[in-house]
Protein backbone atom coordinates (compact mmCIF):
# COMPACT_ATOMS: atom_id res chain seq x y z
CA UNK A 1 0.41 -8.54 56.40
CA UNK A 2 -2.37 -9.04 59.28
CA UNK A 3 -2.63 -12.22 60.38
CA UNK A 4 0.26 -13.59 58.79
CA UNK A 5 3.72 -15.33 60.14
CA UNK A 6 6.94 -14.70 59.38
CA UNK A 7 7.30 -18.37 58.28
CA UNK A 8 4.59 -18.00 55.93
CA UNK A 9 5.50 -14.94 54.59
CA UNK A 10 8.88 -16.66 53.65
CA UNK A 11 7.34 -19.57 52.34
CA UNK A 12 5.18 -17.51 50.07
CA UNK A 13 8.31 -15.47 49.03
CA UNK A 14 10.63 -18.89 48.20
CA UNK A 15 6.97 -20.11 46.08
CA UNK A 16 7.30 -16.52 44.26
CA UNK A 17 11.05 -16.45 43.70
CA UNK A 18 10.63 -20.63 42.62
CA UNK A 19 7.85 -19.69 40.05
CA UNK A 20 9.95 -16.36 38.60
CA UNK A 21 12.86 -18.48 37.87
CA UNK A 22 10.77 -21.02 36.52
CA UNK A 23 8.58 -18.55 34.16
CA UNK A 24 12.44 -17.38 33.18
CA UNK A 25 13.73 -20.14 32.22
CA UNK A 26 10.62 -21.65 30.05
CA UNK A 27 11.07 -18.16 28.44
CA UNK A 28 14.67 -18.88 27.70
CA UNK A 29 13.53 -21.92 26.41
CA UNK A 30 11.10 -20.67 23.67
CA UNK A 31 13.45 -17.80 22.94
CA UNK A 32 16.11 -19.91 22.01
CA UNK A 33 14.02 -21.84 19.27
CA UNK A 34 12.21 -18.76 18.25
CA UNK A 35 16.04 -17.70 17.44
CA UNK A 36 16.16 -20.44 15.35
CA UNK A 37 13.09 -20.06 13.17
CA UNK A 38 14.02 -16.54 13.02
CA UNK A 39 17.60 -17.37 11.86
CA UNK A 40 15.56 -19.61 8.80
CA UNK A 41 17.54 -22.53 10.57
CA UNK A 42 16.89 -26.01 8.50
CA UNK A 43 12.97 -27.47 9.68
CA UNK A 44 15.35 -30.72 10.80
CA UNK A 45 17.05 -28.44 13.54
CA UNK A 46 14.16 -26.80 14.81
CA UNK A 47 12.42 -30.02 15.35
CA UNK A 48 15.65 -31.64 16.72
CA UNK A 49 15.65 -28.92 19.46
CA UNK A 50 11.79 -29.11 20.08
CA UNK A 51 12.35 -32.72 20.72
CA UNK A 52 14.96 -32.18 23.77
CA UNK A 53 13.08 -29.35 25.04
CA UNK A 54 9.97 -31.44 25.59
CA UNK A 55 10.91 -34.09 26.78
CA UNK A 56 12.72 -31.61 29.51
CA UNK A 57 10.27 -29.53 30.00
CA UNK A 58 7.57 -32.11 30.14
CA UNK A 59 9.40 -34.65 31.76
CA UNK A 60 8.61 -37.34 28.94
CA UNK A 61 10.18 -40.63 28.84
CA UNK A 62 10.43 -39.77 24.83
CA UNK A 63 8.67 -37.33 21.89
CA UNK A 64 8.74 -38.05 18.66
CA UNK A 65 7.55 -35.52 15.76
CA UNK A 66 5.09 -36.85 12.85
CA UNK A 67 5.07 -34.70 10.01
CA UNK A 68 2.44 -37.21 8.12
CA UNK A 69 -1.66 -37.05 8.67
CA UNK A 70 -2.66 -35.62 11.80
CA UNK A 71 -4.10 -38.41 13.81
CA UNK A 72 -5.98 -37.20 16.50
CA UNK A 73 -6.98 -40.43 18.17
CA UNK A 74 -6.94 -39.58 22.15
CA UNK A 75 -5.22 -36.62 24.59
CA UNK A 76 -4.37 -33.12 23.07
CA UNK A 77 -2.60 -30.67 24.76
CA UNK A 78 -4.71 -27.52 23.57
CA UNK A 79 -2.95 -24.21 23.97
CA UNK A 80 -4.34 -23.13 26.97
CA UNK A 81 -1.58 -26.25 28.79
CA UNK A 82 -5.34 -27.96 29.09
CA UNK A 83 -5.48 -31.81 28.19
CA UNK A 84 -8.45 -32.96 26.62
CA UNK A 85 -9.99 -35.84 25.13
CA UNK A 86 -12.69 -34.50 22.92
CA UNK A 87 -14.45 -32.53 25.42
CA UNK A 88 -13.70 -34.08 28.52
CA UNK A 89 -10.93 -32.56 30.29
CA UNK A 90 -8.00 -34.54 31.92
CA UNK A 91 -6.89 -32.75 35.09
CA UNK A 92 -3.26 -32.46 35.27
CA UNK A 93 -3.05 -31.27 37.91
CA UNK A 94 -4.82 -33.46 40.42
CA UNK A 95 -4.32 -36.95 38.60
CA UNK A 96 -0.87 -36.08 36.59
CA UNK A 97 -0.28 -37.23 33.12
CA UNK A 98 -1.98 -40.45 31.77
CA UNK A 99 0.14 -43.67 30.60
CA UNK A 100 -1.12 -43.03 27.16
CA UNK A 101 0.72 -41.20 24.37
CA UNK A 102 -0.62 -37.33 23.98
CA UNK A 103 -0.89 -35.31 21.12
CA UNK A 104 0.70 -31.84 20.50
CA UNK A 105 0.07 -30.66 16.87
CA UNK A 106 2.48 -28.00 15.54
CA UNK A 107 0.40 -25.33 13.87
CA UNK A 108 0.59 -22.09 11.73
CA UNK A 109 -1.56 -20.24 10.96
CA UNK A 110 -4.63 -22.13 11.98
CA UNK A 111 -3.13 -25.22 9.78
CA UNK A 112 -1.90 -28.06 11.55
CA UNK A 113 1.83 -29.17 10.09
CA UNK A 114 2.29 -31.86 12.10
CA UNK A 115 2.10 -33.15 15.66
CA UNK A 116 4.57 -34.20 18.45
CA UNK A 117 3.71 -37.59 20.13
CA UNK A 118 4.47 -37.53 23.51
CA UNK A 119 4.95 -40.25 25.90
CA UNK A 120 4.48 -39.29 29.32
CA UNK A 121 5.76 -40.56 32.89
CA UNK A 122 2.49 -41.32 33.94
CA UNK A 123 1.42 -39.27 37.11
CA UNK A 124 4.32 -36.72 35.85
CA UNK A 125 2.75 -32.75 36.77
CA UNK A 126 3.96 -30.21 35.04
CA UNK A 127 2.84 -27.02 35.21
CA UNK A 128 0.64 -25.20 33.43
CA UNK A 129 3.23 -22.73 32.57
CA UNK A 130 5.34 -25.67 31.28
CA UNK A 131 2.45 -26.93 29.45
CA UNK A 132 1.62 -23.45 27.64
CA UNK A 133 5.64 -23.18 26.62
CA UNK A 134 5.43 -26.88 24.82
CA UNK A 135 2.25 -25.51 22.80
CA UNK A 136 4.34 -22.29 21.43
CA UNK A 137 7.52 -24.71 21.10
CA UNK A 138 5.42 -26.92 18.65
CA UNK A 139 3.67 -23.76 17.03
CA UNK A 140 7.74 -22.33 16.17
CA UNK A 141 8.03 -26.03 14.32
CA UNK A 142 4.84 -25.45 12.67
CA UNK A 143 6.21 -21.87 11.48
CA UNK A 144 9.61 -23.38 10.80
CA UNK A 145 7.46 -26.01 8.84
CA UNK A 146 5.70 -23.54 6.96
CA UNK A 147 8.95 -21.56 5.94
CA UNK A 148 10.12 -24.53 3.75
CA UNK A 149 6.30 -25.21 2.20
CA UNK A 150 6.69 -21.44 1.32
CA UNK A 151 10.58 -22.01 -0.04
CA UNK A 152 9.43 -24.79 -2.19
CA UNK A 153 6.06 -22.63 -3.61
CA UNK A 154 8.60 -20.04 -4.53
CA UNK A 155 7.14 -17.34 -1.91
């Protein structure tokens, strides 16, 4: 390491060893409700969990699923962890989450099965690893979701 400290060395290390445990524990996270869905747990309890995860994971003053019509009237977390509002992108990272409710939609297999409304603590950052973990959490309610459609069809 030319060039470099000792301090920053260690600094870079504690950043590494901060991010691993982070990346470990958003993978816990989605684990655990992928358990679930696996399990055929009831939709209710998958989307129960979701909920809590979120707002955790997000740091949300509150989330609340919508089952009904997708209305996609402002912010969408896509699921690349990037917000966007039609085609402009909101940057997380620099301004922090808006005061305005976001959309997550819970999807499977391309068709959207609901969304998550998600209320924000505006200026909030979470990461885009954080961001990328809520899109898979809503996609396991949209598969969840899609197991009872399927149970009711008969399939």
């Amino acid at each position: 390491m030319a060039g470099c400290t000792a301090s920053e060395a260690a600094t870079a290390a504690g950043r590494r060893d901060r991010t691993v445990a982070v990346d470990g524990t958003l993978l816990a996270v989605v684990q655990s409700t992928a358990g679930l869905v696996a399990a055929g747990r009831p939709a209710s309890e998958v989307i129960a969990q979701v909920t809590v995860q979120l707002n955790a994971i997000l740091l949300l003053r509150s989330c609340q699923f919508d089952p009904g019509s997708v209305r996609h009237c402002g912010l969408r977390l896509q699921p690349d962890g990037v917000l966007r509002w039609g085609r402009a992108r909101w940057d997380v990272e620099e301004h922090g989450f808006p005061d305005t409710p976001l959309d997550l939609p819970a999807r499977h297999r391309g068709e959207v099965r609901g969304r998550f409304v998600l209320k924000p603590v505006p200026a909030a950052t979470p990461g885009v690893q954080a961001r990328r973990a809520a899109v898979a959490l809503a996609d396991l309610v949209g598969a969840a979701l899609a197991d009872v459609s399927a149970r009711a069809n008969g399939h």
